[in-house]
Protein backbone atom coordinates (compact mmCIF):
# COMPACT_ATOMS: atom_id res chain seq x y z
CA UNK A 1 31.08 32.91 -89.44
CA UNK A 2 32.98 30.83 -87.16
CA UNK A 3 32.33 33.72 -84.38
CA UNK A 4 28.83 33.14 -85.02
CA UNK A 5 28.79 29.70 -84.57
CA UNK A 6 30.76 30.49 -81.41
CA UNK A 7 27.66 32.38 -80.10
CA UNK A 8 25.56 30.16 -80.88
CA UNK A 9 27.15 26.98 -79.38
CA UNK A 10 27.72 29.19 -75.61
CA UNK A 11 24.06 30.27 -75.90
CA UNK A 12 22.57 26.81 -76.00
CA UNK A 13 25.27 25.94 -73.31
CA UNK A 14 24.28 28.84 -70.91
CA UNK A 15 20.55 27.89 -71.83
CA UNK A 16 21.18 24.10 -70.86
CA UNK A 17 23.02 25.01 -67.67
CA UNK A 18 19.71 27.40 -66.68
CA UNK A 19 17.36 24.71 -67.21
CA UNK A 20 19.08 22.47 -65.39
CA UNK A 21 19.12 24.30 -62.64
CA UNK A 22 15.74 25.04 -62.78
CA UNK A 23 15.17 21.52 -62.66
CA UNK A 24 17.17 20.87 -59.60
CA UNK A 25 15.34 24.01 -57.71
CA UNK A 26 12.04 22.15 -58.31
CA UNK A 27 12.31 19.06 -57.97
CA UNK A 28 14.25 20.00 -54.29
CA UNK A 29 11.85 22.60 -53.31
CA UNK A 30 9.45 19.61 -51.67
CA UNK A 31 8.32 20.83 -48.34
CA UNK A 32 9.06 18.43 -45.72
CA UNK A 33 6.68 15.91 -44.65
CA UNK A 34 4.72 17.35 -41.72
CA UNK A 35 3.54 13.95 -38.82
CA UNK A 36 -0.23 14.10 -37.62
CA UNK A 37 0.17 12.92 -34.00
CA UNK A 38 -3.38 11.15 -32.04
CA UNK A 39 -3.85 10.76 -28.49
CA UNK A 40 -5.23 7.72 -26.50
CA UNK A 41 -8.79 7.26 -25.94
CA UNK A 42 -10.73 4.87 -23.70
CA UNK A 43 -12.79 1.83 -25.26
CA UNK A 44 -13.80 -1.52 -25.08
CA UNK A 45 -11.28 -4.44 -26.83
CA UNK A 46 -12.69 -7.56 -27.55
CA UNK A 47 -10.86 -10.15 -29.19
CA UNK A 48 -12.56 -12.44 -31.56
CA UNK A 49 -11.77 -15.76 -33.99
CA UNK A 50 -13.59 -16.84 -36.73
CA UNK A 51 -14.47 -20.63 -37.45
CA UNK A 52 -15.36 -21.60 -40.93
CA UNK A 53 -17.95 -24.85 -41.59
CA UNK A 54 -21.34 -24.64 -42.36
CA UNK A 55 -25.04 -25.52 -41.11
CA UNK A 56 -26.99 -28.83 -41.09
CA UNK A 57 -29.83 -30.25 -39.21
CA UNK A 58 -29.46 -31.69 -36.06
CA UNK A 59 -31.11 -34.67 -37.14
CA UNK A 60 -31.10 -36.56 -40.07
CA UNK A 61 -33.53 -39.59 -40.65
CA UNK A 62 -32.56 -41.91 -43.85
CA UNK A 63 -35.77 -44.19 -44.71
CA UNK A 64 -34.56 -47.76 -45.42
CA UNK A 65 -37.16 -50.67 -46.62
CA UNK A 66 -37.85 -53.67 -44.54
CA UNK A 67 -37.69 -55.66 -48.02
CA UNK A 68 -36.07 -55.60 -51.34
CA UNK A 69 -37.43 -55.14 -54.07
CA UNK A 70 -37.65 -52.18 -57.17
CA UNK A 71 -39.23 -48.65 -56.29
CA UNK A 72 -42.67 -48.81 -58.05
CA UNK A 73 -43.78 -45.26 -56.64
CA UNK A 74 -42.56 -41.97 -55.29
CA UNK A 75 -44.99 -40.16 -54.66
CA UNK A 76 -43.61 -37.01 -53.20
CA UNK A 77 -40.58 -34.68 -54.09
CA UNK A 78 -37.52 -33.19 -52.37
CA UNK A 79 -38.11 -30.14 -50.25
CA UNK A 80 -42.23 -31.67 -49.28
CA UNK A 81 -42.99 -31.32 -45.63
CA UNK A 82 -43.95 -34.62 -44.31
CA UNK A 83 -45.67 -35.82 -41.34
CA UNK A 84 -44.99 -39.39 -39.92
CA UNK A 85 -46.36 -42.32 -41.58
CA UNK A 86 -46.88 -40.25 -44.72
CA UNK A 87 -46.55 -42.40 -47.54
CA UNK A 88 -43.22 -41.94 -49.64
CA UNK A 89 -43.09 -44.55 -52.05
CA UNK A 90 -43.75 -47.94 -52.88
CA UNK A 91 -41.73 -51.11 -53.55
CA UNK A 92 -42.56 -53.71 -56.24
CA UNK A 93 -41.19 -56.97 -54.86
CA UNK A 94 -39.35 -59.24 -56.97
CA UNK A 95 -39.18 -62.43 -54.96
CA UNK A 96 -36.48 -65.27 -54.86
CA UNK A 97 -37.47 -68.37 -56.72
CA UNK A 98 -36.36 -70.72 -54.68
CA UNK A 99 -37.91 -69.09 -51.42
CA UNK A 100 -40.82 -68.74 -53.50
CA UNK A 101 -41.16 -72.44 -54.31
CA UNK A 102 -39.98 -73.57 -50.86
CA UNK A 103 -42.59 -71.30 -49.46
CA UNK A 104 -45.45 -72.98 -52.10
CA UNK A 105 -44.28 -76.51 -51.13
CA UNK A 106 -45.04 -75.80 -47.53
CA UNK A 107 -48.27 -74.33 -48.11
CA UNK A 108 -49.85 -77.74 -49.99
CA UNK A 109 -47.56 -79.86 -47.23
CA UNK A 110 -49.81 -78.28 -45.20
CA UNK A 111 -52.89 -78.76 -47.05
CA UNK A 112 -52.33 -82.44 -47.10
CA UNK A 113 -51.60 -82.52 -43.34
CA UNK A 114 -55.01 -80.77 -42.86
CA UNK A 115 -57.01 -82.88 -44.93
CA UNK A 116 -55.39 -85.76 -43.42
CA UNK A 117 -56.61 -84.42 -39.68
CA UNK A 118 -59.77 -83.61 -40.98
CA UNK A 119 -60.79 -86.62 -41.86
CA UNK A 120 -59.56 -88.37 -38.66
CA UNK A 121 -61.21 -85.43 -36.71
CA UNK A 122 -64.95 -85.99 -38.45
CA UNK A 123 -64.29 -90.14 -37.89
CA UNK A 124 -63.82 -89.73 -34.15
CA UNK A 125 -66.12 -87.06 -33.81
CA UNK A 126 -68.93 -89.74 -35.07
CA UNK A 127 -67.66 -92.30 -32.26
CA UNK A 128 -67.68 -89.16 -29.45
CA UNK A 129 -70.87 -88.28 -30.21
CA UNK A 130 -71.92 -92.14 -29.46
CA UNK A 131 -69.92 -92.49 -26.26
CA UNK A 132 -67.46 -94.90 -28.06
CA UNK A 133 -64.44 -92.67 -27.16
CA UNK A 134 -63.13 -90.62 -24.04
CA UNK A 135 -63.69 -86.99 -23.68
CA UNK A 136 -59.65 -86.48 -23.18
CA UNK A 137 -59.09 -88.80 -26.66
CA UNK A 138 -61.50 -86.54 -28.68
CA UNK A 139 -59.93 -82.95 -27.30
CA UNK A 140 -56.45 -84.44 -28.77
CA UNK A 141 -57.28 -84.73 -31.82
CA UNK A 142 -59.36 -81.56 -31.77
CA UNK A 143 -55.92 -79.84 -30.69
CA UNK A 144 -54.34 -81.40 -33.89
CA UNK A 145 -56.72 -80.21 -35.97
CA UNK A 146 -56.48 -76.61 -35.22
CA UNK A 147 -52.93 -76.89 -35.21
CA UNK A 148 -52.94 -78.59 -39.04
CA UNK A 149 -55.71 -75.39 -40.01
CA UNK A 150 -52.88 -73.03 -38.07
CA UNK A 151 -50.03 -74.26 -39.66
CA UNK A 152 -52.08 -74.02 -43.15
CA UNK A 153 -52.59 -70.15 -43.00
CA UNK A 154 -49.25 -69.36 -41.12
CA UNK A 155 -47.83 -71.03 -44.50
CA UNK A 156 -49.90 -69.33 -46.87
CA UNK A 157 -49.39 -66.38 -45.29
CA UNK A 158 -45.83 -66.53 -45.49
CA UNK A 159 -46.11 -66.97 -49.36
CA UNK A 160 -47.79 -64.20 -50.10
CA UNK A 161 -45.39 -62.13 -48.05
CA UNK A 162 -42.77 -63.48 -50.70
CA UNK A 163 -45.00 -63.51 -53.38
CA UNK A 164 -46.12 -59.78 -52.67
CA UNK A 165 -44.10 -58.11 -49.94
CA UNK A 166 -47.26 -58.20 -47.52
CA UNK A 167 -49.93 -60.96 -46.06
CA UNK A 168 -53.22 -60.02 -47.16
CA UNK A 169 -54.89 -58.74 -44.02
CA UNK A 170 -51.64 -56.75 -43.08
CA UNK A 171 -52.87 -53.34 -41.95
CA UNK A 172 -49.08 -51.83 -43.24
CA UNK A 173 -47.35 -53.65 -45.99
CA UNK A 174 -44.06 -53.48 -46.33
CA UNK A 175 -43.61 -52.51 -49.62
CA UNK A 176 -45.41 -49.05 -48.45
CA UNK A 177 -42.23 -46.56 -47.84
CA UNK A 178 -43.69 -44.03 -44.61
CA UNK A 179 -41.72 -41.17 -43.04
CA UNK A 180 -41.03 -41.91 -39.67
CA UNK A 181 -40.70 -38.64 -38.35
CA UNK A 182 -41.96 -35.15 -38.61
CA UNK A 183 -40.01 -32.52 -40.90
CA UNK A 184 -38.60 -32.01 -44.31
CA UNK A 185 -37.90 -34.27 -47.62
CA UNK A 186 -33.70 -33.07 -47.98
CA UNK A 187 -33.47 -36.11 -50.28
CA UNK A 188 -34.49 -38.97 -52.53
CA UNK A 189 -31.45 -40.42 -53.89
CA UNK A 190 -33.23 -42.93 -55.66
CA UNK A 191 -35.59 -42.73 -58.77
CA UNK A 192 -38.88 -45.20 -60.17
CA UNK A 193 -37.34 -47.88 -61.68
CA UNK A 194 -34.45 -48.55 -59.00
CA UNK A 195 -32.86 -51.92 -57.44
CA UNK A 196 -33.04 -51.48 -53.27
CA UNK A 197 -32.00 -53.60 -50.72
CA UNK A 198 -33.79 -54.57 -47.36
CA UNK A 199 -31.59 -53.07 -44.29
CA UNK A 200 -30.65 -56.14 -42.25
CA UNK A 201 -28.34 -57.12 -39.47
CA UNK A 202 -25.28 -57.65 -43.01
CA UNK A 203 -26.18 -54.74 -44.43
CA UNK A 204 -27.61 -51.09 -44.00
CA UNK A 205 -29.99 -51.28 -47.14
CA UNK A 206 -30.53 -48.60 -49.45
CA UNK A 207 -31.35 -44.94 -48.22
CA UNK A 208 -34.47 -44.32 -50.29
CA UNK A 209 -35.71 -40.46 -48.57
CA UNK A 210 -33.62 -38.59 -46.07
CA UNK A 211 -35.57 -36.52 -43.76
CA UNK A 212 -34.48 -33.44 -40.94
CA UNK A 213 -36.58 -30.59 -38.95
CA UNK A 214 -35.07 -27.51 -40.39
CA UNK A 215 -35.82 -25.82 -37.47
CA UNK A 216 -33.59 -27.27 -35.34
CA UNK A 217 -30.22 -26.45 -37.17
CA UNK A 218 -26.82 -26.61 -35.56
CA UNK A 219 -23.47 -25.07 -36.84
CA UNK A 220 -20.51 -27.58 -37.63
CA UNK A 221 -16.75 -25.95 -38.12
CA UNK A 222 -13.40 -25.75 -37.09
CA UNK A 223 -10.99 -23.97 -34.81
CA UNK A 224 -7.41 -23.56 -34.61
CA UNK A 225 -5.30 -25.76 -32.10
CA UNK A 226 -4.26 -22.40 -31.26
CA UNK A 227 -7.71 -20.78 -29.94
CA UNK A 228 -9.18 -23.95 -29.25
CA UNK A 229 -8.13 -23.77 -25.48
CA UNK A 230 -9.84 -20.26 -24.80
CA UNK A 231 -13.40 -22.20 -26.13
CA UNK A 232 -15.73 -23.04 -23.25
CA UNK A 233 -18.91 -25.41 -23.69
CA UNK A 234 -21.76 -22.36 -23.43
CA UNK A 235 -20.24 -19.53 -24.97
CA UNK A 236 -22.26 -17.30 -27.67
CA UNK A 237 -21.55 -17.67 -30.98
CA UNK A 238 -22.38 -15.38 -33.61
CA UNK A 239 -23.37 -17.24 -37.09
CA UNK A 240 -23.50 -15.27 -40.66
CA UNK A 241 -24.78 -17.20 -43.76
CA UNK A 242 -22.82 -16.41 -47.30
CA UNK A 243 -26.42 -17.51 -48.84
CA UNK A 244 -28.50 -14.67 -46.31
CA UNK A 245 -26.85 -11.13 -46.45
CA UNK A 246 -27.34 -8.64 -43.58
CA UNK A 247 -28.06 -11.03 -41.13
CA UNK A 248 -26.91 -12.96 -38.22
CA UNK A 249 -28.27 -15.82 -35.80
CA UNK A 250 -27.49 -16.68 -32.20
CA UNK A 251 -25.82 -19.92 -31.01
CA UNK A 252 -23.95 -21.62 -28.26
CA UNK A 253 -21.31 -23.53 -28.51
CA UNK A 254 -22.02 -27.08 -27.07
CA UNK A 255 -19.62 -29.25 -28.63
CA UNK A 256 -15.44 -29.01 -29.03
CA UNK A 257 -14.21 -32.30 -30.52
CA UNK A 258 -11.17 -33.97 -27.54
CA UNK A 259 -9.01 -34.89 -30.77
CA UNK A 260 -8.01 -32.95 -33.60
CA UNK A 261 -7.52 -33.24 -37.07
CA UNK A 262 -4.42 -32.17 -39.24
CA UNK A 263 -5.28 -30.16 -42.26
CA UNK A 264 -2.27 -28.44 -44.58
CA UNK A 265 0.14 -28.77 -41.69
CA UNK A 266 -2.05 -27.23 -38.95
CA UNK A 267 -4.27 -29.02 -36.53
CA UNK A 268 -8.02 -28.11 -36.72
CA UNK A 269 -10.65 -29.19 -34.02
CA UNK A 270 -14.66 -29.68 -34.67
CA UNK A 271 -16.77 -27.16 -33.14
CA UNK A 272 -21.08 -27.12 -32.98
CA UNK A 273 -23.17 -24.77 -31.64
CA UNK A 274 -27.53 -25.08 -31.24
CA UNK A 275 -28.53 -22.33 -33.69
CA UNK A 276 -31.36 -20.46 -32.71
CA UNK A 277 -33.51 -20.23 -36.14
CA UNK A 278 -36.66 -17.46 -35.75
CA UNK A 279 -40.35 -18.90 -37.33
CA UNK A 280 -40.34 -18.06 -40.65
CA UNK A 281 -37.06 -17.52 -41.65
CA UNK A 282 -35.60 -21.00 -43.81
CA UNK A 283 -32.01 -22.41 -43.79
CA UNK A 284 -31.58 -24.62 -46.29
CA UNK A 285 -29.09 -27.74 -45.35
CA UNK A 286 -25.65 -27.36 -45.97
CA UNK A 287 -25.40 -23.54 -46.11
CA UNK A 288 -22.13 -22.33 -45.74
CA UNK A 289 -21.28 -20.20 -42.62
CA UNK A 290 -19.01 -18.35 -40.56
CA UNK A 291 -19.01 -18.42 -36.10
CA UNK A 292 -17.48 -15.06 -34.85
CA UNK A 293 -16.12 -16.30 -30.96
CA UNK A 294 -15.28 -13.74 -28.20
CA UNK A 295 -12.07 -14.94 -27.08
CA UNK A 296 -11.33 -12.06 -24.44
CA UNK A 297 -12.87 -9.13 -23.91
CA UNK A 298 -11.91 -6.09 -21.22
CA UNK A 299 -13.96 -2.99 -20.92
CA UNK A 300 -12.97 0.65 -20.88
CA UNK A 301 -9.38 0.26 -21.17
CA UNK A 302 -6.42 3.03 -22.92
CA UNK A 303 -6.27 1.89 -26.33
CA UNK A 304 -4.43 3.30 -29.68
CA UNK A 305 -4.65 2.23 -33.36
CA UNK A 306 -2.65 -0.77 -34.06
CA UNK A 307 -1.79 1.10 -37.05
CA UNK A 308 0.76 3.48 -34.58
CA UNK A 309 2.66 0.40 -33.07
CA UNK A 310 6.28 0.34 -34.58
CA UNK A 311 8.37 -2.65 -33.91
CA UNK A 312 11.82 -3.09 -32.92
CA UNK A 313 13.78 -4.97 -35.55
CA UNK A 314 16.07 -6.64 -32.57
CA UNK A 315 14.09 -7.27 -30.27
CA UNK A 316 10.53 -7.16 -31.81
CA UNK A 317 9.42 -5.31 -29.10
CA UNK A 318 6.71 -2.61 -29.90
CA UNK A 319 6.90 0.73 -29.33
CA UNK A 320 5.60 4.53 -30.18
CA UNK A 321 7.25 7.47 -31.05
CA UNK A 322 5.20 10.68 -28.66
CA UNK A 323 5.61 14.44 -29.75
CA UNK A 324 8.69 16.27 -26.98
CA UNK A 325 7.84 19.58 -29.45
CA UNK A 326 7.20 21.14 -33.00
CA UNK A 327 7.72 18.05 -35.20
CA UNK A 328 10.10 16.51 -32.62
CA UNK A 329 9.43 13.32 -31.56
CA UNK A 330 11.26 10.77 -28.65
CA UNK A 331 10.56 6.49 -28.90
CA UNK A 332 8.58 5.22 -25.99
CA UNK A 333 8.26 0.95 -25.54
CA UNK A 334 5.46 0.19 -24.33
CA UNK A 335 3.42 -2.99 -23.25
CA UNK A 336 -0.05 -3.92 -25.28
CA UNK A 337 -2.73 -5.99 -24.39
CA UNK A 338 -5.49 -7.18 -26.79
CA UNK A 339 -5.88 -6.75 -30.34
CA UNK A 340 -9.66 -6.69 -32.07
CA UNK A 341 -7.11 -6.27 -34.99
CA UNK A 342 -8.30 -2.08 -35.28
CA UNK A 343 -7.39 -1.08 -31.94
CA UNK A 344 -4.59 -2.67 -29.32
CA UNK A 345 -4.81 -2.50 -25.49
CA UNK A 346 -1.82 -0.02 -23.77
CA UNK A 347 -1.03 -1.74 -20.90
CA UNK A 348 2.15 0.40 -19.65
CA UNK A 349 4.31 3.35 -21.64
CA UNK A 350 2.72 5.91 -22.58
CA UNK A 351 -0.47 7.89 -20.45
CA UNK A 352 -3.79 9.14 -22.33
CA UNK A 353 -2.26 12.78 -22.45
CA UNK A 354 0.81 11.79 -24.68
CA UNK A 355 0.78 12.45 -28.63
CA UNK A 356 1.53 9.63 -30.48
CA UNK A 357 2.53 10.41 -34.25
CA UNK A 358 1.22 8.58 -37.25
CA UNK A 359 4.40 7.54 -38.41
CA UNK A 360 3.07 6.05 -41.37
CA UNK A 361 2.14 9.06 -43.13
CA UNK A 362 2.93 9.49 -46.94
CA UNK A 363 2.92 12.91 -48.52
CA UNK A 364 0.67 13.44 -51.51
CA UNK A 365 1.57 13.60 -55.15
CA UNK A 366 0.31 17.31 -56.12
CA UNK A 367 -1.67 17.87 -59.15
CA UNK A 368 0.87 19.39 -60.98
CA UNK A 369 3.98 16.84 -60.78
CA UNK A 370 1.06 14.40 -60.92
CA UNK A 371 0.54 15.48 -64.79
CA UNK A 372 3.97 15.90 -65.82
CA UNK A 373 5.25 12.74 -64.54
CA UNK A 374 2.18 11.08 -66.95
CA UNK A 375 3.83 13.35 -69.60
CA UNK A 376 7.77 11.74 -68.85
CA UNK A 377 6.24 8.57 -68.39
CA UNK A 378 4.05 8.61 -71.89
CA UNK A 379 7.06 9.94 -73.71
């Protein structure tokens, strides 16, 4: 019995010891990772930075009223196309009452005054008629008279303007809110029913309509303090909309702002460009947008896939590795150029007939070891 169990405890030894080894065969019988090499080719490099903002109008018109008052009327709605001296909205006037009674005092001061004249004007006209007074006499107090009937609608007028926002004969009132210019309703911040104040030398007044041409639209963003130098007034810009897909508009850049602004520890400077917006097509104000710059550019030049550049960790220096024979490869510095962050400029090192291997390589999991490492990893 005990020579039995003797057996049986080297069998399951020897077995162990087999599969083992087994083990160690397979999992060391990887074949060795074999290094695709590519060779230089000619291109063109550009270099390019992206500025972030977004597009408005070039103009924007706010409509302010001449009086205050409460808005009786709108009569359009945002987004209407509008010619000038369209009608917008009207004002209900809601006058002082102490102008208002100042203004009614004058009016029958005024009255008085003329009735006053009048009578002294029909008297002397009597005696002129007979010769009794002098031709210069009479034309004085014809002069007053006018004056007194002058003064007496110049007041009246006046009190209906602060009675009612408007004289009676006035050809436009000013409680009649008109666009001033040609283009688009963007806004009416204010609703029937609303308070507004008269824009004056103290105080702006309120905005009542905001109105822009939509198709003269200009792109507003920023640039790094880093890139900002290589912008010239002129250059093309190249403008993508997040809210239009598959499509991009022309600009120029016309404006880079002399001072900058820090943002998050970096130092951003305002950019616009004049987009050029085709008939038909509609940017809405405010769209968010992107401005692809050419920085540098060089044609037909020896470039390689940035994706090949190693870098020394001393010196930080780039450099390749080129094939010297079968799988045998020699370190080469070289000197780049450009990056369009795909493909970097080889200004010196290496020559267009050189190998350069794709160090990065990573051999591929097969199928099999694929499954049973699921398996080890499950159990």
């Amino acid at each position: 019995m005990n020579k039995i169990l003797k057996y049986v405890l080297i069998g399951i030894v020897v077995l162990g010891a087999l599969w083992a080894a087994a083990f160690f065969i397979k999992s060391n019988s990887k074949s060795a990772i074999t290094y695709e090499t590519k060779k230089p080719f000619t291109a063109s490099i550009e270099k390019k930075t992206v500025a972030t903002g977004k597009v408005i109008p070039e103009d924007e018109i706010e409509i302010k009223p001449q009086i205050s008052g409460i808005i009786d009327r709108i009569f359009l709605e945002e987004g209407a196309k509008v010619k000038a001296g369209d009608l917008i909205a009207t004002i209900k006037v809601v006058p002082n009452e102490q102008a208002l009674n100042q203004s009614r005092g004058r009016v029958r001061n005024a009255e008085i005054a003329l009735n006053n004249t009048t009578i002294e004007y029909n008297r002397n006209k009597t005696l002129f008629d007979k010769g009794v007074i002098s031709n210069q006499d009479f034309n004085n107090l014809q002069l007053q008279y006018d004056q007194a009937q002058q003064e007496l609608a110049n007041a009246k007028a006046d009190y209906q303007i602060i009675r009612l926002g408007s004289a009676g004969g006035s050809s436009s009132a000013n409680t009649n809110i008109r666009a001033t210019v040609t283009g688009t309703l963007l806004e009416i911040p204010v609703r029937e029913g609303d308070q507004v104040i008269q824009s004056n030398n103290f105080n702006d007044g309120t905005t009542i309509a905001t109105i822009a041409d939509l198709g003269k639209m200009i792109f507003e963003g920023k640039v790094d303090e880093g890139e900002v130098a290589k912008l010239e007034i002129g250059m093309p810009l190249e403008i993508s909309l997040g809210a239009i897909e598959d499509e991009t508009f022309e600009a120029k850049l016309k404006f880079i702002a002399p001072k900058g602004i820090e943002e998050s520890g970096a130092v951003q400077f305002k950019i616009e460009g004049d987009v050029v917006v085709e008939q038909g097509v509609l940017i809405r104000a405010g769209y968010s947008a992107n401005a692809s710059l050419v920085l540098e550019k060089k044609e037909d030049v020896m470039v390689i896939p940035e994706a090949l550049l190693q870098f020394d960790k001393e010196t930080d220096k780039p450099y390749v590795e080129i094939s010297v024979g079968d799988q045998k490869f020699e370190r080469k510095d070289i000197e780049i150029g450009i990056s369009d962050g795909v493909n970097v400029e080889i200004i010196s090192g290496i020559s267009e007939d050189d190998e350069v291997k794709v160090w990065n390589k990573t051999e591929p999991i097969k199928k099999g070891e694929d499954e049973e490492t699921e398996e080890e990893e499950t159990t």
